[in-house]
C-alpha atoms as a PDB file:
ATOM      1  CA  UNK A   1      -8.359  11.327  13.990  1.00  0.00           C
ATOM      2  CA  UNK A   2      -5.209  10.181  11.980  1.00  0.00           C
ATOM      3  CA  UNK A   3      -1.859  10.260  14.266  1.00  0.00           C
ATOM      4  CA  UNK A   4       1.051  12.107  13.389  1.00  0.00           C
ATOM      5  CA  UNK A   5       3.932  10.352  11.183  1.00  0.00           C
ATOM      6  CA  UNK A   6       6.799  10.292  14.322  1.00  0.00           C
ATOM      7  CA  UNK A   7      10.695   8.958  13.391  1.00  0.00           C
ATOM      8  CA  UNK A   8      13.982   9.034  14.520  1.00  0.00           C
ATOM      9  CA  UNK A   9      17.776   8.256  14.108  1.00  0.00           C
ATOM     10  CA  UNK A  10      21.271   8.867  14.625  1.00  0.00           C
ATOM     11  CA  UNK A  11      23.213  10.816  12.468  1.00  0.00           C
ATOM     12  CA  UNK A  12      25.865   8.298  10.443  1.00  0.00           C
ATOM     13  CA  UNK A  13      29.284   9.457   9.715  1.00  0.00           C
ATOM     14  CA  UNK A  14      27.976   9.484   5.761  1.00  0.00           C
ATOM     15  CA  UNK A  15      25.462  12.207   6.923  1.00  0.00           C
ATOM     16  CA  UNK A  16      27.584  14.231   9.003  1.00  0.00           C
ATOM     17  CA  UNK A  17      27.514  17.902   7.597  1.00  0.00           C
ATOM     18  CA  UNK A  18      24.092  17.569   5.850  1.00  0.00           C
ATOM     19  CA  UNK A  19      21.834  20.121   6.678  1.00  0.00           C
ATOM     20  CA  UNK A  20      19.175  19.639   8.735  1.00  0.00           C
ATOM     21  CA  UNK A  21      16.171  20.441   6.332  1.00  0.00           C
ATOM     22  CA  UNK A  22      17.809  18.227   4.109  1.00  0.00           C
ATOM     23  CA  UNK A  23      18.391  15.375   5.899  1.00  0.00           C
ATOM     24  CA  UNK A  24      14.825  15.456   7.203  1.00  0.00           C
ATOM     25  CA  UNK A  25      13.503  15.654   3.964  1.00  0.00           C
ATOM     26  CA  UNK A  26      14.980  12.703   2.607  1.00  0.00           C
ATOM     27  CA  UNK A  27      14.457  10.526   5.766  1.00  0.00           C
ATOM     28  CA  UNK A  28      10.842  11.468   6.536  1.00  0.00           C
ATOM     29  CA  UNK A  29       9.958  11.409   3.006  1.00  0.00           C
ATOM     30  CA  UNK A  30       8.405  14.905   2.742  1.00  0.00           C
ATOM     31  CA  UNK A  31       9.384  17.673   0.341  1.00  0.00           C
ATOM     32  CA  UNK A  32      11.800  20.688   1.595  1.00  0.00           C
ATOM     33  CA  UNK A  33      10.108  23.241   2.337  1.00  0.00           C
ATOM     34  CA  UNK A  34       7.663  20.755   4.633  1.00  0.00           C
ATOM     35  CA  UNK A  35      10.796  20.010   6.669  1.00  0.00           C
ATOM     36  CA  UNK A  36      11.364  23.493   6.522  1.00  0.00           C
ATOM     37  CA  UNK A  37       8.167  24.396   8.422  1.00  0.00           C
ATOM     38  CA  UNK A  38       8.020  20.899  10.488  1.00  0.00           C
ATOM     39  CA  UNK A  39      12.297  22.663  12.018  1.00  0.00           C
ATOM     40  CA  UNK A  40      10.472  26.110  12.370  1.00  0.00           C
ATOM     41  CA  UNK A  41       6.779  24.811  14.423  1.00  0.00           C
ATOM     42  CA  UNK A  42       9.525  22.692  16.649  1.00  0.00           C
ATOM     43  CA  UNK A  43       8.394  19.020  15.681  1.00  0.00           C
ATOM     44  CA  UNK A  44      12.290  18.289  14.945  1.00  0.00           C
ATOM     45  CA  UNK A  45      14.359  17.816  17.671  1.00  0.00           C
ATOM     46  CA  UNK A  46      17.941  17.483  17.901  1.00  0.00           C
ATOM     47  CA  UNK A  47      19.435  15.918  20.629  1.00  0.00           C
ATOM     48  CA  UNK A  48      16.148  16.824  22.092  1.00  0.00           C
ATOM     49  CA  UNK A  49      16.346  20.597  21.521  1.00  0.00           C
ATOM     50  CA  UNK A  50      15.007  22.373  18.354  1.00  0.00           C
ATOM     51  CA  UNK A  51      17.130  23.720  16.018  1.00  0.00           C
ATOM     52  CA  UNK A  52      17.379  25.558  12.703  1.00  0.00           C
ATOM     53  CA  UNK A  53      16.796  24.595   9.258  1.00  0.00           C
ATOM     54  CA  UNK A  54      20.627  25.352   8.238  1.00  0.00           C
ATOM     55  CA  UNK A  55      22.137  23.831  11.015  1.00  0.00           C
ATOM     56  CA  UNK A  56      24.684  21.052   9.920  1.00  0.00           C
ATOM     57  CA  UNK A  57      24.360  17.784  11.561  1.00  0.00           C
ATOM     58  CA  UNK A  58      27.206  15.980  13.651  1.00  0.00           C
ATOM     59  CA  UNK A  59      27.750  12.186  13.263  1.00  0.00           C
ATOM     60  CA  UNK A  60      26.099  10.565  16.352  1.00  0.00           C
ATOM     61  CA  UNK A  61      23.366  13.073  16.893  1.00  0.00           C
ATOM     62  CA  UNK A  62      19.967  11.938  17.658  1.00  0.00           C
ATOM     63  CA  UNK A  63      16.830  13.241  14.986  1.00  0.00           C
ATOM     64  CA  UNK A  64      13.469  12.920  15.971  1.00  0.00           C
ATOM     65  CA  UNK A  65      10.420  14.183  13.705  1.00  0.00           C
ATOM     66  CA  UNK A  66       6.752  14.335  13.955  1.00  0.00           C
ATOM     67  CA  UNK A  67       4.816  15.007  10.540  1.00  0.00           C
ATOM     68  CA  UNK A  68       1.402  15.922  11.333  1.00  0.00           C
ATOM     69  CA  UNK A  69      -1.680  14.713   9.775  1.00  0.00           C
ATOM     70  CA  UNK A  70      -3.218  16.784   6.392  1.00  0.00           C
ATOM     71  CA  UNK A  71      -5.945  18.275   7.117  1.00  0.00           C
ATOM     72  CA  UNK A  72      -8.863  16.532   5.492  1.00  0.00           C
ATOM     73  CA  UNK A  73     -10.266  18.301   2.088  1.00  0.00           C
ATOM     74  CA  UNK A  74     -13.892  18.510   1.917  1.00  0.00           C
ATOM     75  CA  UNK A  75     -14.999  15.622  -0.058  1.00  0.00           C
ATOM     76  CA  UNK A  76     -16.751  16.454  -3.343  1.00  0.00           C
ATOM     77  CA  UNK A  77     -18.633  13.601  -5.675  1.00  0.00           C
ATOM     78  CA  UNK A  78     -17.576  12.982  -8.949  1.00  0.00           C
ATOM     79  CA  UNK A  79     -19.680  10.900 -11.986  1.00  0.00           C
ATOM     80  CA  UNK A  80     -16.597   8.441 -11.887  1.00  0.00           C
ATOM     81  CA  UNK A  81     -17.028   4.655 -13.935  1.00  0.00           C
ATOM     82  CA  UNK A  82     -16.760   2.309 -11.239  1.00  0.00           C
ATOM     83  CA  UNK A  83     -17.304  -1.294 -12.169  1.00  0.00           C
ATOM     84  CA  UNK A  84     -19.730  -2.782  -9.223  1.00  0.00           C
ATOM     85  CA  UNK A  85     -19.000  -6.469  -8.298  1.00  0.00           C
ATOM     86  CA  UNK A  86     -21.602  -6.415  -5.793  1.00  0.00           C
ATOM     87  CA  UNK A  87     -23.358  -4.413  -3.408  1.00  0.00           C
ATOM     88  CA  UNK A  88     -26.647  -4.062  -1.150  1.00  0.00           C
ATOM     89  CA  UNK A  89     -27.853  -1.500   1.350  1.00  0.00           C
ATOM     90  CA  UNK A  90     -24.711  -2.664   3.689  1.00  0.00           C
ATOM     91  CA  UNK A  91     -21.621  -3.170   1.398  1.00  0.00           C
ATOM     92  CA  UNK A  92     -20.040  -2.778  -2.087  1.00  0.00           C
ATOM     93  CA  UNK A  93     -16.995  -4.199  -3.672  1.00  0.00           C
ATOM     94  CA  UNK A  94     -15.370  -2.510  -6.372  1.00  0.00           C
ATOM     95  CA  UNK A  95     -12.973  -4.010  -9.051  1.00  0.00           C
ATOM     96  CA  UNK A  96     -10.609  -1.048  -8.433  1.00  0.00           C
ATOM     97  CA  UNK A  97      -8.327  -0.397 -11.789  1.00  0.00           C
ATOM     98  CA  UNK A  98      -4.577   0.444 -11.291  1.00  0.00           C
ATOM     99  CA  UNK A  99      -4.354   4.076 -11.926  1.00  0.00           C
ATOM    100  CA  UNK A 100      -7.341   4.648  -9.355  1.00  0.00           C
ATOM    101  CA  UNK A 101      -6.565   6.271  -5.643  1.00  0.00           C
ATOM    102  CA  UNK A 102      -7.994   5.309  -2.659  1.00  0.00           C
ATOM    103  CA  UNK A 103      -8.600   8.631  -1.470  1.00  0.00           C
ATOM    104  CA  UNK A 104      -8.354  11.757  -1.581  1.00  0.00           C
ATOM    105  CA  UNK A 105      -5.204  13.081   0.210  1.00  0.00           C
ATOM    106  CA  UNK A 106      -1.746  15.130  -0.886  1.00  0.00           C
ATOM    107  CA  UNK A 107      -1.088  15.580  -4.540  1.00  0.00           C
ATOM    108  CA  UNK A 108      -4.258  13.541  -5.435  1.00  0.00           C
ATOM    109  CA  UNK A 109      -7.429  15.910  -4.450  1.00  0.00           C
ATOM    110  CA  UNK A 110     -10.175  14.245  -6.868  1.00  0.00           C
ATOM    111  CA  UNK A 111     -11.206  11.494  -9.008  1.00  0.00           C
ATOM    112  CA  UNK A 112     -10.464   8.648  -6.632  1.00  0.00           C
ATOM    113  CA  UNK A 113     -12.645   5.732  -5.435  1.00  0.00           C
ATOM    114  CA  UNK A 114     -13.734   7.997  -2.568  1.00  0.00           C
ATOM    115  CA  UNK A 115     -15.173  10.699  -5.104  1.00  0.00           C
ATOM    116  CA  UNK A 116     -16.405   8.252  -6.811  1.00  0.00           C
ATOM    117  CA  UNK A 117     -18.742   6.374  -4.631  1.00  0.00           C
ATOM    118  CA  UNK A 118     -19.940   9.733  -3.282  1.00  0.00           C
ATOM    119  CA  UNK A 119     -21.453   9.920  -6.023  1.00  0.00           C
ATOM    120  CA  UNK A 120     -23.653   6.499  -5.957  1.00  0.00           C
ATOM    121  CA  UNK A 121     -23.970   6.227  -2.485  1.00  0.00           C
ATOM    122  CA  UNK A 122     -23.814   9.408  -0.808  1.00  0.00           C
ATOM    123  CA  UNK A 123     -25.437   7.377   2.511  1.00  0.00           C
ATOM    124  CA  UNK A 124     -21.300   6.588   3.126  1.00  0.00           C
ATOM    125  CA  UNK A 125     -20.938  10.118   4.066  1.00  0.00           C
ATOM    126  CA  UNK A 126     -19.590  10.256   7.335  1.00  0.00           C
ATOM    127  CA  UNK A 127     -18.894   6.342   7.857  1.00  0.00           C
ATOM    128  CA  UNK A 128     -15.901   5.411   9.701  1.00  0.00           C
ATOM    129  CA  UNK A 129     -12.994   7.875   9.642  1.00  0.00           C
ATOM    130  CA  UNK A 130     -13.013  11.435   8.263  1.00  0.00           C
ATOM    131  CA  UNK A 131     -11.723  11.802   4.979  1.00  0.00           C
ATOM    132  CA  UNK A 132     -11.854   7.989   3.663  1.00  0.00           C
ATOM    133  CA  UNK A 133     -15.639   7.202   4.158  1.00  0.00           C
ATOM    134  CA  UNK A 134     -16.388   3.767   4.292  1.00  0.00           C
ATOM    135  CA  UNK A 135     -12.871   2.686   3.857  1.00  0.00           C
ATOM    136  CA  UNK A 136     -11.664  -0.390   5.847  1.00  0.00           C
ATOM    137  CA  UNK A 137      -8.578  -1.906   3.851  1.00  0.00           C
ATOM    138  CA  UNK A 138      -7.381  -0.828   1.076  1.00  0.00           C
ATOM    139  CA  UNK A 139      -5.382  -1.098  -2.544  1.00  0.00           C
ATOM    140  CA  UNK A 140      -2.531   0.715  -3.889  1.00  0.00           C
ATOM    141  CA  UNK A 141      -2.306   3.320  -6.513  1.00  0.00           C
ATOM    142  CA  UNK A 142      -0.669   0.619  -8.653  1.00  0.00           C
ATOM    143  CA  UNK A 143      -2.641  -2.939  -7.615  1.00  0.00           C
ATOM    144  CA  UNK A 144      -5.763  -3.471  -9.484  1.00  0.00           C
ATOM    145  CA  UNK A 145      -8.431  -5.251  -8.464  1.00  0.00           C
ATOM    146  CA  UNK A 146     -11.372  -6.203  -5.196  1.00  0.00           C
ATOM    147  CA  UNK A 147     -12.028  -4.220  -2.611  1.00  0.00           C
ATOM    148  CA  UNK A 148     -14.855  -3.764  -0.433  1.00  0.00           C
ATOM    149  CA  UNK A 149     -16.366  -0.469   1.533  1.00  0.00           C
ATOM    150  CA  UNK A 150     -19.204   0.255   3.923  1.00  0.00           C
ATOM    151  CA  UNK A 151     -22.133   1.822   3.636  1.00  0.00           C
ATOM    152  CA  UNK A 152     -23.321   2.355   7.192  1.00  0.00           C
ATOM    153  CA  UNK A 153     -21.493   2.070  10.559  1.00  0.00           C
ATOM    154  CA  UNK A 154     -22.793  -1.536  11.523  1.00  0.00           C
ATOM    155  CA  UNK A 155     -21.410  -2.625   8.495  1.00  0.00           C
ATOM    156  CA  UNK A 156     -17.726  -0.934   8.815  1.00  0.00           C
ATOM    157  CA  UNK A 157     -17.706  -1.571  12.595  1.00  0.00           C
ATOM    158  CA  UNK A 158     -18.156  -5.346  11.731  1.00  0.00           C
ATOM    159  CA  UNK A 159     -15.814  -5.296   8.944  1.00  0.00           C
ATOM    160  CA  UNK A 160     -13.097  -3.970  10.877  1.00  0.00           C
ATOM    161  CA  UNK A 161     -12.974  -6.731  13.813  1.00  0.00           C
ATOM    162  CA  UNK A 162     -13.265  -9.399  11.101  1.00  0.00           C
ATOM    163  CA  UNK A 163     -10.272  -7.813   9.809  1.00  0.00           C
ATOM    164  CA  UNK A 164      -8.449  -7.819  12.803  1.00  0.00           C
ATOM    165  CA  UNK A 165      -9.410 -11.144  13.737  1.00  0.00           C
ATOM    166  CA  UNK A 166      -8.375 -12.703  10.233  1.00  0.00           C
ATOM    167  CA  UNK A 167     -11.819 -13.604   8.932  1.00  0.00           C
ATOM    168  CA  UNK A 168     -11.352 -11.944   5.566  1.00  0.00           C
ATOM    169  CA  UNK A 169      -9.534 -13.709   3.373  1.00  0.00           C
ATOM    170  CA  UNK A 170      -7.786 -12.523   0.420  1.00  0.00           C
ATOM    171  CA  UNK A 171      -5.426 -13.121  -2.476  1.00  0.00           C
ATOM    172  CA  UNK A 172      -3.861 -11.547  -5.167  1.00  0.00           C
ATOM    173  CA  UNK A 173      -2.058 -12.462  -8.590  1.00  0.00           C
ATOM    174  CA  UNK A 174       1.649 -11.220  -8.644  1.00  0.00           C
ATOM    175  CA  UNK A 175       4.053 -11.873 -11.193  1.00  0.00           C
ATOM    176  CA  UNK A 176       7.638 -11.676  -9.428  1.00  0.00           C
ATOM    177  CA  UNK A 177      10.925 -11.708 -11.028  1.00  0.00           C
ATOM    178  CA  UNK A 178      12.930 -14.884 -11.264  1.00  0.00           C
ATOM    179  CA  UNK A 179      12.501 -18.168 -10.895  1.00  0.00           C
ATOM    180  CA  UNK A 180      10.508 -19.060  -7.078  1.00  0.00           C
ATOM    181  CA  UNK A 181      12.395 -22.336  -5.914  1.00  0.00           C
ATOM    182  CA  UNK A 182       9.330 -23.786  -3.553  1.00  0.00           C
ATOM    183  CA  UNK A 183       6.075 -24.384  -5.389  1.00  0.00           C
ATOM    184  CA  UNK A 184       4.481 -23.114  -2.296  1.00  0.00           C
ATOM    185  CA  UNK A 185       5.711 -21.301   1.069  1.00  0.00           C
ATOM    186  CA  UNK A 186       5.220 -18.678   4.033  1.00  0.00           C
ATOM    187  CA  UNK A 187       7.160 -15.674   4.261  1.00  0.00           C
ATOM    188  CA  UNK A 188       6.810 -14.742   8.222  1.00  0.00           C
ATOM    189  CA  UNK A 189       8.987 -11.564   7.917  1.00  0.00           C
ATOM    190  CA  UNK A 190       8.200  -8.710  10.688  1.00  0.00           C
ATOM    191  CA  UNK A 191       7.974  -4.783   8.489  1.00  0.00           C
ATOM    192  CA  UNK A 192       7.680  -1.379   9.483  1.00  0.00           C
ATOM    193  CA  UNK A 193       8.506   2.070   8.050  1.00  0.00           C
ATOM    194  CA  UNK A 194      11.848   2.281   6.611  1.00  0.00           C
ATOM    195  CA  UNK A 195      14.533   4.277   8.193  1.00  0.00           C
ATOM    196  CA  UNK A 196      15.731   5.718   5.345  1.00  0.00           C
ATOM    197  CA  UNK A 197      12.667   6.704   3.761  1.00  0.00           C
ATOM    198  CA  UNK A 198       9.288   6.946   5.235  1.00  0.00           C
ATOM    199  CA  UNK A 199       7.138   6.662   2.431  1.00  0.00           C
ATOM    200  CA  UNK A 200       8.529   2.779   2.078  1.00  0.00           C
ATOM    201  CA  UNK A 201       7.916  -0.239   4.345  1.00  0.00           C
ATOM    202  CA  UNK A 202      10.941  -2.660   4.672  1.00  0.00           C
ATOM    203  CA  UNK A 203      11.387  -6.151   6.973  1.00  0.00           C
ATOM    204  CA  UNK A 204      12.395  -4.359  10.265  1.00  0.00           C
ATOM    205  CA  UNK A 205      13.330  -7.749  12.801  1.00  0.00           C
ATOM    206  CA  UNK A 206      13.450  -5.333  15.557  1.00  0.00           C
ATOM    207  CA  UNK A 207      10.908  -3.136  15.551  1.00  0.00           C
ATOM    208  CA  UNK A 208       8.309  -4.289  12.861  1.00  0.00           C
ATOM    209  CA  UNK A 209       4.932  -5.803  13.080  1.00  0.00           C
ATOM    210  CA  UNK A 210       4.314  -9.522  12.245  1.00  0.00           C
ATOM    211  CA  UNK A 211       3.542  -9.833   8.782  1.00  0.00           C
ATOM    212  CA  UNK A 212       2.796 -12.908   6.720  1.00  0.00           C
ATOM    213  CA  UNK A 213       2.394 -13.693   3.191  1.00  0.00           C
ATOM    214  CA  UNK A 214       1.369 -17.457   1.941  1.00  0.00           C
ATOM    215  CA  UNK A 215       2.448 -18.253  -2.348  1.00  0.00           C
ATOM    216  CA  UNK A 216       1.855 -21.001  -3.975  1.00  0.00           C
ATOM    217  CA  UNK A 217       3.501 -20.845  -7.596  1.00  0.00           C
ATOM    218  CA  UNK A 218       0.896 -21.147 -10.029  1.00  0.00           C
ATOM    219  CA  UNK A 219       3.150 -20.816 -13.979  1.00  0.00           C
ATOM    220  CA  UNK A 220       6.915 -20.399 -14.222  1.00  0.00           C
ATOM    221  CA  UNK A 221       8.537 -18.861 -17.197  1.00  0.00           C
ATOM    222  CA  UNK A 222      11.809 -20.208 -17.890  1.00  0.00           C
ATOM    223  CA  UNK A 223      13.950 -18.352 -14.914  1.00  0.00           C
ATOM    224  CA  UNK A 224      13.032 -15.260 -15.825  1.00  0.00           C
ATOM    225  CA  UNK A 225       8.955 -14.630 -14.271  1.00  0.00           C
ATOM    226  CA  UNK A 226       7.229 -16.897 -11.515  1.00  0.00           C
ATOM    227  CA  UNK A 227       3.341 -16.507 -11.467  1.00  0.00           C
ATOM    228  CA  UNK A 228       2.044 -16.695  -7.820  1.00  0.00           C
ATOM    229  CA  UNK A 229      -1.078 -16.385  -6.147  1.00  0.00           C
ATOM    230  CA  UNK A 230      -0.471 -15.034  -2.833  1.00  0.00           C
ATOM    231  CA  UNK A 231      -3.360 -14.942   0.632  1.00  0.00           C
ATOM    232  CA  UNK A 232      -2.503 -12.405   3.103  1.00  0.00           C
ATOM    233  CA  UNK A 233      -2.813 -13.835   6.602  1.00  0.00           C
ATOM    234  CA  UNK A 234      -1.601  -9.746   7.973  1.00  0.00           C
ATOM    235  CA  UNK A 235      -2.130  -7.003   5.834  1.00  0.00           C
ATOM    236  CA  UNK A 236       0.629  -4.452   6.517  1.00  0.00           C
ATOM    237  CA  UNK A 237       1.191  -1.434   4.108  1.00  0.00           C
ATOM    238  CA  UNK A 238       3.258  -2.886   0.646  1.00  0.00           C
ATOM    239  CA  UNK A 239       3.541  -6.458   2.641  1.00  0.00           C
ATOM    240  CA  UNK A 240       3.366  -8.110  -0.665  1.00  0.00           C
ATOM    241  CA  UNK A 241       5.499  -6.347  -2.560  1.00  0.00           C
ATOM    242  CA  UNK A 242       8.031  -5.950   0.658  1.00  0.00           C
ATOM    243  CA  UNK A 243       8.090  -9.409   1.479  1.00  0.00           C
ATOM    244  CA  UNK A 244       8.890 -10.340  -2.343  1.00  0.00           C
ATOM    245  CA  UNK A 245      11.597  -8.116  -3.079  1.00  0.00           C
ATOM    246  CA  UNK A 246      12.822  -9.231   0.606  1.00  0.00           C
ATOM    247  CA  UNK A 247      13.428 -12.936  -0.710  1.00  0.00           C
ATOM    248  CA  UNK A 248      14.415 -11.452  -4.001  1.00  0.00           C
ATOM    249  CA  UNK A 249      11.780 -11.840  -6.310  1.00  0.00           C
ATOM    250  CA  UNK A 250      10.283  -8.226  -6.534  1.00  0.00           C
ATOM    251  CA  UNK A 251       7.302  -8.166  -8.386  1.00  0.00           C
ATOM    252  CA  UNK A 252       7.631  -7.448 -11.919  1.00  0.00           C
ATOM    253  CA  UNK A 253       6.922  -3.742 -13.265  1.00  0.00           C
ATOM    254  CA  UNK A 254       6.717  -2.300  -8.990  1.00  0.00           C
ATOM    255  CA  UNK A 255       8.402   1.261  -9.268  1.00  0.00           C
ATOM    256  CA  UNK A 256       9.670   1.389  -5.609  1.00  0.00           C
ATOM    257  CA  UNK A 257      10.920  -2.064  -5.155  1.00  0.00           C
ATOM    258  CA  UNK A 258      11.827  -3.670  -7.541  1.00  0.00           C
ATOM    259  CA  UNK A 259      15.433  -2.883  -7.621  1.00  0.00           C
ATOM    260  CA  UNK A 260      15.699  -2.187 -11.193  1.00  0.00           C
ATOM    261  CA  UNK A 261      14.816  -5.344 -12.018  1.00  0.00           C
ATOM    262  CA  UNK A 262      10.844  -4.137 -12.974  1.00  0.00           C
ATOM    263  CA  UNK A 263      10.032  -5.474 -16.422  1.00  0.00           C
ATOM    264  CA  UNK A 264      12.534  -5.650 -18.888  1.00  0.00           C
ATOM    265  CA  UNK A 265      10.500  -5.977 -21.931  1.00  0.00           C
ATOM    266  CA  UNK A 266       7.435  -6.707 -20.277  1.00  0.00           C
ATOM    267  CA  UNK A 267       6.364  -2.536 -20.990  1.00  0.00           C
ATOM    268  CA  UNK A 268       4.610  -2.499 -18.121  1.00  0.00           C
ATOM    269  CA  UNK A 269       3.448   0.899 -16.323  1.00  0.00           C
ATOM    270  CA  UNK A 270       2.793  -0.331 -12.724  1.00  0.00           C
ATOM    271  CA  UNK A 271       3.230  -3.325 -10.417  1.00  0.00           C
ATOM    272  CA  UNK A 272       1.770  -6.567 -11.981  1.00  0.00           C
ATOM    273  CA  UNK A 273      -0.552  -7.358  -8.287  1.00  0.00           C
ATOM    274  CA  UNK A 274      -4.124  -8.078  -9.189  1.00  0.00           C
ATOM    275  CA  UNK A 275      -6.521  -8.940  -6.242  1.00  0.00           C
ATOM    276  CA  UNK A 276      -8.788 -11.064  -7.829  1.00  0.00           C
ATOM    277  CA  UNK A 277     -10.532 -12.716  -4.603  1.00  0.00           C
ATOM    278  CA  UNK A 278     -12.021 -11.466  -1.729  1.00  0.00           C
ATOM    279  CA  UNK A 279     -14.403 -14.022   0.322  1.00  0.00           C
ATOM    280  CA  UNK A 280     -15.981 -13.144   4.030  1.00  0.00           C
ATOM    281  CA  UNK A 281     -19.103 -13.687   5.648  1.00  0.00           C
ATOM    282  CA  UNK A 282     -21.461 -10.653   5.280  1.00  0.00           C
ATOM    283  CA  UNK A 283     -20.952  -8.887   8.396  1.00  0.00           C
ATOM    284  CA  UNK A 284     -24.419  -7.830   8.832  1.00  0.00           C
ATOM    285  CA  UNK A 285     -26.806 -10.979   6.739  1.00  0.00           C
ATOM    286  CA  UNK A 286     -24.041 -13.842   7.866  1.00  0.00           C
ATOM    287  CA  UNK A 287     -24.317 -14.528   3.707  1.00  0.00           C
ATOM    288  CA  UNK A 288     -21.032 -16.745   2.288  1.00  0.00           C
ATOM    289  CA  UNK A 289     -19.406 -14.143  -0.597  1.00  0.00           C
ATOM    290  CA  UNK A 290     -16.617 -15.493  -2.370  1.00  0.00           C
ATOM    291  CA  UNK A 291     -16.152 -12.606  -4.774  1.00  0.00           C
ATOM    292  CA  UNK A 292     -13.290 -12.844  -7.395  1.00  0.00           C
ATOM    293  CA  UNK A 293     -12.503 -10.601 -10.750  1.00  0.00           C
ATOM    294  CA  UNK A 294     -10.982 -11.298 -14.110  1.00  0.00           C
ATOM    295  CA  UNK A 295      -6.967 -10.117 -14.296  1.00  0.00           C
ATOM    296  CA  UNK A 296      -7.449  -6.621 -16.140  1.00  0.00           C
ATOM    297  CA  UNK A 297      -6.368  -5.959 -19.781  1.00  0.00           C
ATOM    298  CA  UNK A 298      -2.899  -4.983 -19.510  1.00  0.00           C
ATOM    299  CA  UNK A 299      -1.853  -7.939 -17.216  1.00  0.00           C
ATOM    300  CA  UNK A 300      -3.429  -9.889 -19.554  1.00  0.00           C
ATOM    301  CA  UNK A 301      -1.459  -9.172 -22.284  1.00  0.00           C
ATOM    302  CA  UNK A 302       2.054  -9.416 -20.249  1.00  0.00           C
ATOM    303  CA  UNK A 303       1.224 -13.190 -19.758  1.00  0.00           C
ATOM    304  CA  UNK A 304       0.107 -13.889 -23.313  1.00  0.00           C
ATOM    305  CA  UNK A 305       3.214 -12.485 -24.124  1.00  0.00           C
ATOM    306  CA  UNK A 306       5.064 -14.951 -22.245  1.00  0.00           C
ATOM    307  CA  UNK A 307       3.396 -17.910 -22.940  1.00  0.00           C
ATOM    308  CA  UNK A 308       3.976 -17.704 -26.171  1.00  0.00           C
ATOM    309  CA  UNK A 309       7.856 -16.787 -25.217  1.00  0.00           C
ATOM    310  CA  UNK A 310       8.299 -19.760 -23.513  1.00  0.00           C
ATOM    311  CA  UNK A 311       6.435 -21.913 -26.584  1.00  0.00           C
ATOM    312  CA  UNK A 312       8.880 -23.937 -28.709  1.00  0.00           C
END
C-alpha cells in the first residue's frame, strides 16, 4: 500500500496571518478544499493540536500534514498505440511519447501507459503494486522515451533489486540551457521534497537522499543550448531536471524548473529529456539487452533548428 504524503514547518514571519487552509494548500501542494478536509479529519496539526481551517497562523508555529493516499480507481483497458521495443512472456519496453502518463491517478483517470498495456497484456493484472501494474521505474508526463514493465511477479521482483542494486543502467538526452563548462562531470547533490511545495523535488543537504547524475556534453550551441547525455547512477523523482537547474542549466522547454529560462524560441511544449537507452540483464533468461530509441519528432526538429543557427 502507498504511504501517506507527511510534511512539516515553521511558520516564517512572511506567513504570519495566512490562514491555515491556505497555507497548507500551497505548501503541501494540494488544492483548497483538500486542505480543507485534511484540517477537518485532524491530519494537520498545529503546534501538535488540530485546529480550524480559518485559524490564522503565528510566526514560529510548527505545521505538520499528512495527505493520504488516493484510493486506487479500478483499472479499465483501453485500445491505446503503444510502440513495442521489445517484449516476451516476462518483460516489455515501451518507447513512451511525452504527453503519455504513467498511470492512472488524480486528474488523469484513463488513457495512460497503464490502460494501455491492459489492453495487450492483461496477464500484468495484479503485478506488483495496486494501481500501477507492472510498474517498476518510471517516466514523466513530459520525458519521452524507454521504459520497461513486468509481466509476472518473478520478473518485477527481479527488476526491482536490480534497481536497487544499480544494475540497470540508463541515460537520457537533455538539452539544458547555457553553455556546460566541463565536457563531462558528476553532480552528487542529495534531493528531497521541497518545503515550499510538495509536488517539486529540490537539493535538500540536510535531509535529502543521495542522488547522482553523470553528463558528458555531447553538441554545444554557441552559449545559448548544451546537448548532454546524462546516466543515472540514483533515480530520485525529477533528479535530472533538479540537479540541472541546481547548477544552473535547467533543461530547455521544463515547465517547473526551468526558471523562466524554458525555450525562448525553441516553441517547445514540454521538457526536451528523451531516454533513449535502457540496457540490463534479463532478470529472468540472464539475456544482454541494450535497448535504445530514436529522439522523437519534435526534439528532432529543435536541434535541426539549431544546427543550422549556429551554421555560418
Amino acid at each position: 500500500m502507498t504511504s501517506p504524503d507527511r510534511g512539516s514547518a515553521s511558520v516564517s514571519a512572511a506567513e504570519e496571518g495566512e490562514r491555515l487552509d491556505t497555507l497548507v494548500s500551497r505548501l503541501a501542494g494540494v488544492s483548497r478544499t483538500l486542505a480543507q478536509k485534511l484540517i477537518g479529519d485532524g491530519l494537520v496539526l498545529v503546534d501538535g493540536s488540530p485546529a480550524k481551517k480559518n485559524h490564522h497562523v503565528q510566526e514560529g508555529e510548527s505545521l505538520f500534514w499528512e495527505v493520504p493516499p488516493p484510493a486506487p480507481a479500478e483499472l479499465a483497458a483501453q485500445d491505446i498505440p503503444l510502440h513495442i521495443v521489445y517484449e516476451d512472456e516476462h518483460l516489455v519496453v515501451v518507447d513512451k511519447p511525452a504527453d503519455m502518463v504513467m498511470y492512472p491517478g488524480p486528474g488523469h483517470g484513463s488513457n495512460t501507459l497503464v490502460n494501455a498495456l491492459l489492453s495487450r497484456y492483461p496477464d500484468i493484472t495484479g503485478v506488483g503494486g495496486r494501481g500501477r501494474p507492472g510498474v517498476f521505474h518510471r517516466l514523466d508526463r513530459g520525458t519521452s522515451g524507454l521504459v520497461a514493465v513486468a509481466r509476472t511477479a518473478e520478473a518485477f521482483d527481479a527488476m526491482v533489486e536490480m534497481m536497487k542494486e544499480r544494475r540497470v543502467r540508463r541515460e537520457y538526452l537533455a538539452l539544458v540551457v547555457g553553455s556546460v563548462p566541463a565536457d563531462s562531470g558528476t553532480i552528487d547533490a542529495p534531493m528531497g521534497r521541497s518545503r515550499t511545495n510538495r509536488k517539486r523535488m529540490s537539493v535538500d543537504r540536510t535531509g535529502g537522499r543521495r542522488a547522482v547524475s553523470r553528463f558528458e556534453v555531447q553538441q554545444r550551441f554557441a552559449d545559448e543550448y548544451t546537448l548532454v547525455r546524462v546516466c543515472l547512477e540514483t533515480g530520485r523523482t525529477h533528479q535530472i531536471r533538479v540537479h540541472f537547474r541546481h547548477i544552473g542549466h535547467p533543461v530547455a522547454g521544463d515547465p517547473e524548473y526551468s526558471r523562466g529560462k524554458s525555450s525562448r524560441h525553441l516553441e517547445l511544449e514540454r521538457q526536451f529529456l528523451h531516454a533513449y537507452r535502457l540496457a540490463f540483464d534479463h532478470p529472468v533468461t540472464g539475456e544482454v539487452l541494450d535497448l535504445r530509441c530514436d529522439l522523437p519528432e519534435d526534439l528532432e526538429v529543435v536541434l535541426t533548428a539549431l544546427v543550422r543557427e549556429k551554421s555560418p
